[in-house]
Protein backbone atom coordinates (compact mmCIF):
# COMPACT_ATOMS: atom_id res chain seq x y z
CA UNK A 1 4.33 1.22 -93.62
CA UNK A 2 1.73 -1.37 -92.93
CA UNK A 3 -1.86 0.30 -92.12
CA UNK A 4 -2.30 -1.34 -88.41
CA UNK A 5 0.33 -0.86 -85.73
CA UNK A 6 1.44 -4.36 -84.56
CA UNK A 7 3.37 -3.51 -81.61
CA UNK A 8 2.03 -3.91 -78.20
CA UNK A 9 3.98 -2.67 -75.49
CA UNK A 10 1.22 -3.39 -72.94
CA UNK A 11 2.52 -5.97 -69.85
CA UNK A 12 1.16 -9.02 -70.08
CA UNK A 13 -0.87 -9.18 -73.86
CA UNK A 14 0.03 -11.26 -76.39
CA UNK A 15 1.46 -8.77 -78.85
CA UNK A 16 0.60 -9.32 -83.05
CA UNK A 17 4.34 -9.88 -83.56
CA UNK A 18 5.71 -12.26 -80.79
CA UNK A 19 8.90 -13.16 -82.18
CA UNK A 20 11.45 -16.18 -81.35
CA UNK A 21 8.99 -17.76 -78.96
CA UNK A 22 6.84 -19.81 -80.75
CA UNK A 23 9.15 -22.76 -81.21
CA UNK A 24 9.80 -23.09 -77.23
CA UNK A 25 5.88 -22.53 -76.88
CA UNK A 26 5.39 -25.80 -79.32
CA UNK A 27 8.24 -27.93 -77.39
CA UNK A 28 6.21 -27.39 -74.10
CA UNK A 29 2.76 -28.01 -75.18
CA UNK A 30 4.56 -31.42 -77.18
CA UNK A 31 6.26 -32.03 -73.65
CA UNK A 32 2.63 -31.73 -71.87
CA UNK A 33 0.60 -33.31 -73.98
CA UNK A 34 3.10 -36.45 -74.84
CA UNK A 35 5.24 -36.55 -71.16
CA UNK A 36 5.22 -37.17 -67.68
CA UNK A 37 3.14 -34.36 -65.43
CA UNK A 38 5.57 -31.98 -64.02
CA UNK A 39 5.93 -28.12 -63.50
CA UNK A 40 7.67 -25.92 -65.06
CA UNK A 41 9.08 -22.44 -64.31
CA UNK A 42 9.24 -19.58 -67.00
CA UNK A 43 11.59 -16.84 -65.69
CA UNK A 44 13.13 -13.71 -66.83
CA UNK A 45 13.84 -10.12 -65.77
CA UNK A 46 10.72 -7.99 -65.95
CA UNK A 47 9.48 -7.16 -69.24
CA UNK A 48 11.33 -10.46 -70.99
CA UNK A 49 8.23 -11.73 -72.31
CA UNK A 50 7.16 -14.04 -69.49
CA UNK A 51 3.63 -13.38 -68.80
CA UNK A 52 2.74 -12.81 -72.81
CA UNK A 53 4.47 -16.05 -73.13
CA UNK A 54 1.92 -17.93 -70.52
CA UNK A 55 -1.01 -16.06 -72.16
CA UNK A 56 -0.41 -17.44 -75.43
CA UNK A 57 0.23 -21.00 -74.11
CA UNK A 58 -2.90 -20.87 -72.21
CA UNK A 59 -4.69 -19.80 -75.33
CA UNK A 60 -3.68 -22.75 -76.86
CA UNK A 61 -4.34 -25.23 -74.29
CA UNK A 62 -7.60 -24.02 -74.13
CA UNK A 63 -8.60 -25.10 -77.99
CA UNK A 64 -7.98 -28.80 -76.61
CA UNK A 65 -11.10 -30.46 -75.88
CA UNK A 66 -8.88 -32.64 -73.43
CA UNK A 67 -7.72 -29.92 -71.31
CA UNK A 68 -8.81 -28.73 -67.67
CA UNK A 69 -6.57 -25.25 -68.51
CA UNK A 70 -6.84 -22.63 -64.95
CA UNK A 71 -5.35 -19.72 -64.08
CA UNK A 72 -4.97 -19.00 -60.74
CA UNK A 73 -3.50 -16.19 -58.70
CA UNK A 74 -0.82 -15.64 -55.76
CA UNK A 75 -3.65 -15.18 -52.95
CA UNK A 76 -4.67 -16.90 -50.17
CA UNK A 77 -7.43 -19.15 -50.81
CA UNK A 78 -5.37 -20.52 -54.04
CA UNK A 79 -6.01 -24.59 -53.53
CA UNK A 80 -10.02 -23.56 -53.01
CA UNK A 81 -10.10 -21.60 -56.00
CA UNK A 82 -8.22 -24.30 -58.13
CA UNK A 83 -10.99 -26.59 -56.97
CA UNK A 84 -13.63 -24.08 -58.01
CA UNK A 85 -12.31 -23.65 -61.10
CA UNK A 86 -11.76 -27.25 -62.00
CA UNK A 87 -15.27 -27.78 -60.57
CA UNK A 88 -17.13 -25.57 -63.31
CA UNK A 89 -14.69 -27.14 -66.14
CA UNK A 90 -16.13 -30.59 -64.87
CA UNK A 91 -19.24 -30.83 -66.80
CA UNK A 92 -22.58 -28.78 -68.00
CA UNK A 93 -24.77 -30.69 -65.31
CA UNK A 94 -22.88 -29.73 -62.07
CA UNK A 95 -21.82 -26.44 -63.19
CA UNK A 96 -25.63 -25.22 -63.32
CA UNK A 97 -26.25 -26.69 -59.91
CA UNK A 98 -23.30 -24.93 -58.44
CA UNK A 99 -24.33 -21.43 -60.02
CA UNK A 100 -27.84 -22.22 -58.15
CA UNK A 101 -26.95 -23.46 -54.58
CA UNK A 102 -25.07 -22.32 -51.39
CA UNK A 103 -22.70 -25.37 -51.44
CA UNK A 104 -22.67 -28.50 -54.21
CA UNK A 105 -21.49 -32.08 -52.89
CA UNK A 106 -20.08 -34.90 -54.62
CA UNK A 107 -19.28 -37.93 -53.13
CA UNK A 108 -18.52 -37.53 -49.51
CA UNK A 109 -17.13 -34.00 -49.78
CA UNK A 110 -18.52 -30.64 -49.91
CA UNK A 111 -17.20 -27.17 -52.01
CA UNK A 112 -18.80 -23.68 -50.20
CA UNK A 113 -19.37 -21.07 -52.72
CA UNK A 114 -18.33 -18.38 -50.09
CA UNK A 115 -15.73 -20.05 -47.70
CA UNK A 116 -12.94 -21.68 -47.35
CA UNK A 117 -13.08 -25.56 -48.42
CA UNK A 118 -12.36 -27.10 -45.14
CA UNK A 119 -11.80 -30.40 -47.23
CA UNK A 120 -10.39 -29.36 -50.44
CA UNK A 121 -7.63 -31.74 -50.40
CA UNK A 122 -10.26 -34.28 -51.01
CA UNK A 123 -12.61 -32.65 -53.02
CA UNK A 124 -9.26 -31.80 -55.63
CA UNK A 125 -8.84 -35.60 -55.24
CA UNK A 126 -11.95 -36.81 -56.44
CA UNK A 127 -12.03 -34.26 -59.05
CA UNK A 128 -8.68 -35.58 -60.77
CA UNK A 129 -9.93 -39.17 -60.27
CA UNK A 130 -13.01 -38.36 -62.36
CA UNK A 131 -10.90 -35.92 -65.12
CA UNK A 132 -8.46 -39.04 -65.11
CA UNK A 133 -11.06 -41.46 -65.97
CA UNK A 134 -12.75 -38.89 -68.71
CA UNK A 135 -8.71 -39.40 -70.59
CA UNK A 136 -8.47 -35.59 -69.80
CA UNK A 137 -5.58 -33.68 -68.05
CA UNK A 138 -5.22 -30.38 -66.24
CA UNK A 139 -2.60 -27.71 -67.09
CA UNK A 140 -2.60 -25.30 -63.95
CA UNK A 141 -0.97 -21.53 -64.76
CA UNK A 142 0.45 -18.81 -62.32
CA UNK A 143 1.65 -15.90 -62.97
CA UNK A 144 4.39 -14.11 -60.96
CA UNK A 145 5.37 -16.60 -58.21
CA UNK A 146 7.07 -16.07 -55.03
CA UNK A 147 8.17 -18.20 -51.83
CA UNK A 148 5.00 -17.11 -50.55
CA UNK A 149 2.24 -19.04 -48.46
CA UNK A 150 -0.25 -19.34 -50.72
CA UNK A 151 2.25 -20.93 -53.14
CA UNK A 152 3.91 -22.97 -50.81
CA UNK A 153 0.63 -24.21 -50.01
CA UNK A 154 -0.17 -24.92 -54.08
CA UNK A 155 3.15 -26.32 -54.70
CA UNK A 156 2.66 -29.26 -51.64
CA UNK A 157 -0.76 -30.35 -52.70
CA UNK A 158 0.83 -30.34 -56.39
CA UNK A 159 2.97 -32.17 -55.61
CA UNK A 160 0.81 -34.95 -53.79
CA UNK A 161 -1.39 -34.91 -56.90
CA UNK A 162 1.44 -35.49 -58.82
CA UNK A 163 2.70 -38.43 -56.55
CA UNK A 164 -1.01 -40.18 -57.58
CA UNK A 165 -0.06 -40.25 -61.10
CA UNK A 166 -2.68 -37.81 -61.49
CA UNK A 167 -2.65 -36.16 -65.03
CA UNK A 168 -1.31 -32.63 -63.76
CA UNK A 169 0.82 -29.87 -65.04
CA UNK A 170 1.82 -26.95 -63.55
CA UNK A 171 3.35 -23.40 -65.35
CA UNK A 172 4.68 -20.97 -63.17
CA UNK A 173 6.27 -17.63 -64.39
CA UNK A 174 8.58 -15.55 -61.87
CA UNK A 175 11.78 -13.56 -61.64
CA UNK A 176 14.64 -15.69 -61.72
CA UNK A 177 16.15 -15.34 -57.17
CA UNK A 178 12.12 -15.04 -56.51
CA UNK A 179 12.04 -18.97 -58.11
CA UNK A 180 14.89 -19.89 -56.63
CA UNK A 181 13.99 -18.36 -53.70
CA UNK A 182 11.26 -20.98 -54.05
CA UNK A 183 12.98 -24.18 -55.22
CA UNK A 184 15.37 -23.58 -51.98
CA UNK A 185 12.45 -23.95 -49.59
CA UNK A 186 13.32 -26.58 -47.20
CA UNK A 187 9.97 -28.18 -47.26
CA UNK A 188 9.58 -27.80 -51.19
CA UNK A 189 12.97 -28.79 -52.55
CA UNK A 190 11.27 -31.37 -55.08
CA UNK A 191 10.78 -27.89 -57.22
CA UNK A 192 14.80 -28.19 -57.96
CA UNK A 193 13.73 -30.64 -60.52
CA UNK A 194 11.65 -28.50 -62.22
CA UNK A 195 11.60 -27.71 -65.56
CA UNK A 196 13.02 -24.23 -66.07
CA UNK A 197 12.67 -22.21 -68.80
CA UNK A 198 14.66 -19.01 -69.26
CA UNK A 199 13.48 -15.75 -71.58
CA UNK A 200 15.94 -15.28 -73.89
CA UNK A 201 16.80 -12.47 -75.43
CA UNK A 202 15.05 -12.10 -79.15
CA UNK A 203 17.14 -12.83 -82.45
CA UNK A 204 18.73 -9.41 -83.81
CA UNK A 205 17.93 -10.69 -87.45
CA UNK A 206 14.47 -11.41 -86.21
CA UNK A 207 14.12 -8.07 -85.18
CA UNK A 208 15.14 -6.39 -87.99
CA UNK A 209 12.71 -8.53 -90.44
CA UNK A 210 9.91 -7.74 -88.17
CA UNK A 211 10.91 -4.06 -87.99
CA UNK A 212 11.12 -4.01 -91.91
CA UNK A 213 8.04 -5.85 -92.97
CA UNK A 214 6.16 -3.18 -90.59
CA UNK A 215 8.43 0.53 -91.69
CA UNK A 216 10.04 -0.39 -95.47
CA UNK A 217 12.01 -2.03 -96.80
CA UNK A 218 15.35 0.16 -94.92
CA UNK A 219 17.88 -2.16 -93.66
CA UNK A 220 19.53 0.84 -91.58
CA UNK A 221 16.69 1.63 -89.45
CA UNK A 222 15.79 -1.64 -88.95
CA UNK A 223 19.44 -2.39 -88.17
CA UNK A 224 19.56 0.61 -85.67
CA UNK A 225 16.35 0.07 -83.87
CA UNK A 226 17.72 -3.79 -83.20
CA UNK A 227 20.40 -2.42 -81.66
CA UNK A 228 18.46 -0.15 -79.52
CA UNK A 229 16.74 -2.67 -78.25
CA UNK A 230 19.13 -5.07 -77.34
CA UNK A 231 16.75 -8.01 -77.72
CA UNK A 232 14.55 -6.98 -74.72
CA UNK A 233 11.10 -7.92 -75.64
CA UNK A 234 9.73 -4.94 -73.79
CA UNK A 235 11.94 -2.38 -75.16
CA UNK A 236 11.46 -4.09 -78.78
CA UNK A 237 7.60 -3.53 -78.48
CA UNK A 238 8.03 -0.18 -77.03
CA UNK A 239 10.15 1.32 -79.51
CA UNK A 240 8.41 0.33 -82.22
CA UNK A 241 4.91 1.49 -80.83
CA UNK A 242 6.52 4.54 -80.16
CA UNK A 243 8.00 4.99 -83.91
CA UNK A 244 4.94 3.96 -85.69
CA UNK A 245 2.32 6.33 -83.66
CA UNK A 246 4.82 8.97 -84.61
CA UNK A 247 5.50 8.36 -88.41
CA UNK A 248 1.30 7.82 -88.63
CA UNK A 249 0.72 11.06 -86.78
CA UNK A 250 3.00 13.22 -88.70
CA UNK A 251 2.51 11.32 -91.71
CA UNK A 252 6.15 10.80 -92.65
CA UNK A 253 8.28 7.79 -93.76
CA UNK A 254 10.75 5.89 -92.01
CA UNK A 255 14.23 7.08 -92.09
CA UNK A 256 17.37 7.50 -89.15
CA UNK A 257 16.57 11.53 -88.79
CA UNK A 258 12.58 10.71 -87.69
CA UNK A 259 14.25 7.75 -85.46
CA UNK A 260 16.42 10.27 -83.93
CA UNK A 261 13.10 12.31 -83.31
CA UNK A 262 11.52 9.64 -80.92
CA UNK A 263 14.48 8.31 -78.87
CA UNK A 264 14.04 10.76 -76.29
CA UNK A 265 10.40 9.41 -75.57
CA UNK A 266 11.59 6.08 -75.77
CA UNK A 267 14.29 6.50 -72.97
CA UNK A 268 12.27 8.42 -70.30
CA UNK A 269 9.41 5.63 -70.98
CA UNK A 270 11.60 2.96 -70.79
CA UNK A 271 13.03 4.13 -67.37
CA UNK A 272 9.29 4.94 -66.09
CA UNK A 273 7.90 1.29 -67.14
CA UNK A 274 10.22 -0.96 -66.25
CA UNK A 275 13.53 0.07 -65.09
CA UNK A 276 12.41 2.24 -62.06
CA UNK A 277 10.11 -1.13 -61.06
CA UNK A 278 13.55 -3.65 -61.55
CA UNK A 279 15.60 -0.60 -59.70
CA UNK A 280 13.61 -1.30 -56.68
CA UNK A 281 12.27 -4.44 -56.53
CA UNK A 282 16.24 -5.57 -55.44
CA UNK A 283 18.26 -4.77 -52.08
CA UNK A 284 20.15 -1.96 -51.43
CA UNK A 285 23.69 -3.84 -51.95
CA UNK A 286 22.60 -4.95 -55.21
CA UNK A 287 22.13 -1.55 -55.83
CA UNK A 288 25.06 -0.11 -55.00
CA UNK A 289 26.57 -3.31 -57.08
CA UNK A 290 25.00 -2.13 -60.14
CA UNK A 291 26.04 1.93 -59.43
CA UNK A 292 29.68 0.29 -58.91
CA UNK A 293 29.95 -1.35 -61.94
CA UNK A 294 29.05 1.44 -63.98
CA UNK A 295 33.01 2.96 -63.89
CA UNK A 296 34.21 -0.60 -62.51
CA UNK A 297 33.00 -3.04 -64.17
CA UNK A 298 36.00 -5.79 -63.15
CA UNK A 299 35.30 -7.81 -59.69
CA UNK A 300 38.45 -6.96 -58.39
CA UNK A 301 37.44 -3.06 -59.26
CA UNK A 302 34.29 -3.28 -57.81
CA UNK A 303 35.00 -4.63 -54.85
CA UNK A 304 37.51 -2.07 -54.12
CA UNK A 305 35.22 0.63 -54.77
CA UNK A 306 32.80 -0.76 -52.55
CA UNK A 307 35.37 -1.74 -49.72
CA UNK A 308 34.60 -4.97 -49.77
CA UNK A 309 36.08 -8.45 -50.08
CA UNK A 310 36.19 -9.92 -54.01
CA UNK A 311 34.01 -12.96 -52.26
CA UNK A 312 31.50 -10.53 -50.77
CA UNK A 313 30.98 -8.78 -54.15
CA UNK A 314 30.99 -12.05 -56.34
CA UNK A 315 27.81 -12.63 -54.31
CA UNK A 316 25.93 -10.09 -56.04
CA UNK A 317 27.92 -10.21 -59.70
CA UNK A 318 25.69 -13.50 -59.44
CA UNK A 319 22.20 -12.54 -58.03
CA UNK A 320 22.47 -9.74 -61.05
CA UNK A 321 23.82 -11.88 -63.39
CA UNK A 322 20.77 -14.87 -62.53
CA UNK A 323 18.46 -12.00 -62.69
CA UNK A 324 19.43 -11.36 -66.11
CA UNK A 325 20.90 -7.66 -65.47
CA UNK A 326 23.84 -8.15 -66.23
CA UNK A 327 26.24 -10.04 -68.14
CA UNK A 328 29.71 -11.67 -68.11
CA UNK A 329 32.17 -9.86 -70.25
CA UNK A 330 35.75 -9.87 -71.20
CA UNK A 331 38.60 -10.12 -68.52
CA UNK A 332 36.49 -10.23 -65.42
CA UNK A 333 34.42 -7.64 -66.40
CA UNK A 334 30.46 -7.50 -66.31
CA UNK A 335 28.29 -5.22 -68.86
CA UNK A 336 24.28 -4.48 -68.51
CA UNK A 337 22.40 -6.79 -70.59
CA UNK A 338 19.51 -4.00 -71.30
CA UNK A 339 19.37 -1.03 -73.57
CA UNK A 340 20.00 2.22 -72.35
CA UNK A 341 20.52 0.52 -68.70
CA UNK A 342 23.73 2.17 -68.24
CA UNK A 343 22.47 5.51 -68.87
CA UNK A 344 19.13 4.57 -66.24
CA UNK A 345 21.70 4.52 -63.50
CA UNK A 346 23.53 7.28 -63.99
CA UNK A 347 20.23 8.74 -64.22
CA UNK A 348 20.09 7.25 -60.35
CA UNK A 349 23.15 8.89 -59.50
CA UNK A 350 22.03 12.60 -60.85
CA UNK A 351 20.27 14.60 -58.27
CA UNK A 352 18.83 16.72 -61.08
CA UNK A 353 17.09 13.69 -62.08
CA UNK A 354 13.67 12.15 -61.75
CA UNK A 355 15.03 8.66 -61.36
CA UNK A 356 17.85 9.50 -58.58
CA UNK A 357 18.26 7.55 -56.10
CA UNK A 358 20.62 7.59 -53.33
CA UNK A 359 23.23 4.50 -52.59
């Protein structure tokens, strides 16, 4: 077993062993630095990978001397803080006046330190005129976008940036009906010709190298702790955090009787991390779609079950199956697309249970 554990379950890091990502990372930063400015939308169901994936573009971006790279968050105040940002990235000169006055003005506009640019528009003008001029670009990043305000208010002056022929990129990461949500805003439908780029699941042979390299050389664990996973980055991460703290603490080898050992904790953890949070951040039909399909998983079924037309139900089959929960099938027929989801929700079902929840 190697000495160092190399999983990192943690939301949000960049985790030692990212697997099947890197070559969609290296076609984005090729399609930045060598195409036309554009965003793009990274989406997936929650704990696909999304946010490590941004981190590790960003950290890449940021070793190019030609790069404006900023993060900014959902909150109000987003377009003054961009200009902020880009403002300190500008140059050594004006960054030590700003870190010394109230206010800083160049040109004919001014940025307040502690208030809302009145004229940020402009000032965000002038800034990309100047960072256009230098041969640089700016790659803007957001993390976990909604149809909210503040990003409705980012995405418009975007998208006049972009309409100067400004050097501007934009990577947004979200759940797949909160972007679309987005796209379908009347005044923001331009986004529908976004780039969009989906979390897959990870490659089962993948998998089992990276599980090998790090417990032996035992194809049969590996094999069964791919399986267990399903491909979900999270869950892939989690269970093999989980497995090496144990092996390390009793200071035992791999084999399938110690996998059997830690399952248990795997489960409950994987329900309290992420399923619980994907369990409620949908509506109450979807839901009850999702309990249904559990004994009935063909539409006609299911919509019987629920008393409701096929047409009314097919709704939902599709907002689960864009959110990535679930998963075409044979016949008609849907099936959960992560591990151990089936069991999660008849966990819901189970007054008994710590996860029930009423439908």
């Amino acid at each position: 077993m190697q000495a160092h554990n190399p999983f990192n379950p943690t939301f949000g890091n960049v985790p030692p062993i990212f697997l099947d990502k890197q070559h969609v990372i290296n076609d984005l930063i090729d399609e930045i630095r060598n195409g036309y400015p554009q965003p793009f939308f990274v989406t997936g169901v929650r704990g696909s990978g999304k946010t490590s994936f941004l981190t590790r573009v960003t950290q890449i971006l940021r070793q190019d001397p030609n790069c404006y790279c900023v993060n900014l968050i959902n909150e109000a105040g987003i377009l003054t803080n961009l200009a902020q940002k880009l403002y300190r990235q500008h140059g050594s000169k004006l960054s030590k006046i700003f870190d010394v006055s109230e206010s800083v003005k160049i040109g004919a506009v001014t940025l307040s330190r502690h208030q809302e640019a009145y004229n940020v528009e402009e000032m965000l003008t002038e800034l990309m005129q100047s960072i256009q001029k230098q041969g640089k670009y700016v790659v803007i990043t957001i993390d976990e976008v909604n149809d909210s305000q503040p990003i409705r208010s980012f995405a418009q002056q975007y998208n006049d940036l972009k309409r100067e022929d400004f050097p501007i990129f934009a990577i947004m990461t979200g759940l797949p009906d909160l972007v679309l949500d987005l796209q379908n805003n009347d005044r923001l439908t331009f986004l529908l010709r976004s780039r969009k780029i989906v979390m897959q699941p990870l490659n089962n042979q993948d998998m089992e190298n990276a599980y090998q390299d790090v417990f032996g050389n035992d194809f049969a664990v590996a094999h069964r702790m791919a399986l267990l996973t399903k491909g979900y980055s999270y869950a892939f991460q989690l269970l093999g955090d989980i497995y090496y703290r144990y092996l390390q603490r009793n200071q035992i080898t791999a084999s399938l009787t110690n996998l059997d050992n830690i399952l248990a904790q795997y489960q409950i953890t994987l329900f309290n991390n992420a399923y619980q949070k994907i369990f409620a951040g949908i509506s109450d039909v979807d839901r009850k779609y999702l309990v249904t399909i559990l004994n009935h998983p063909k539409l006609s079924d299911s919509a019987q079950a629920m008393q409701k037309s096929i047409s009314y139900v097919s709704q939902y089959r599709k907002r689960m199956i864009d959110r990535n929960l679930v998963q075409p099938s044979t016949y008609g027929k849907v099936q959960y697309t992560l591990p151990l989801f089936d069991q999660f929700i008849k966990a819901t079902q189970d007054p008994n249970s710590e996860f029930f929840w009423e439908v």
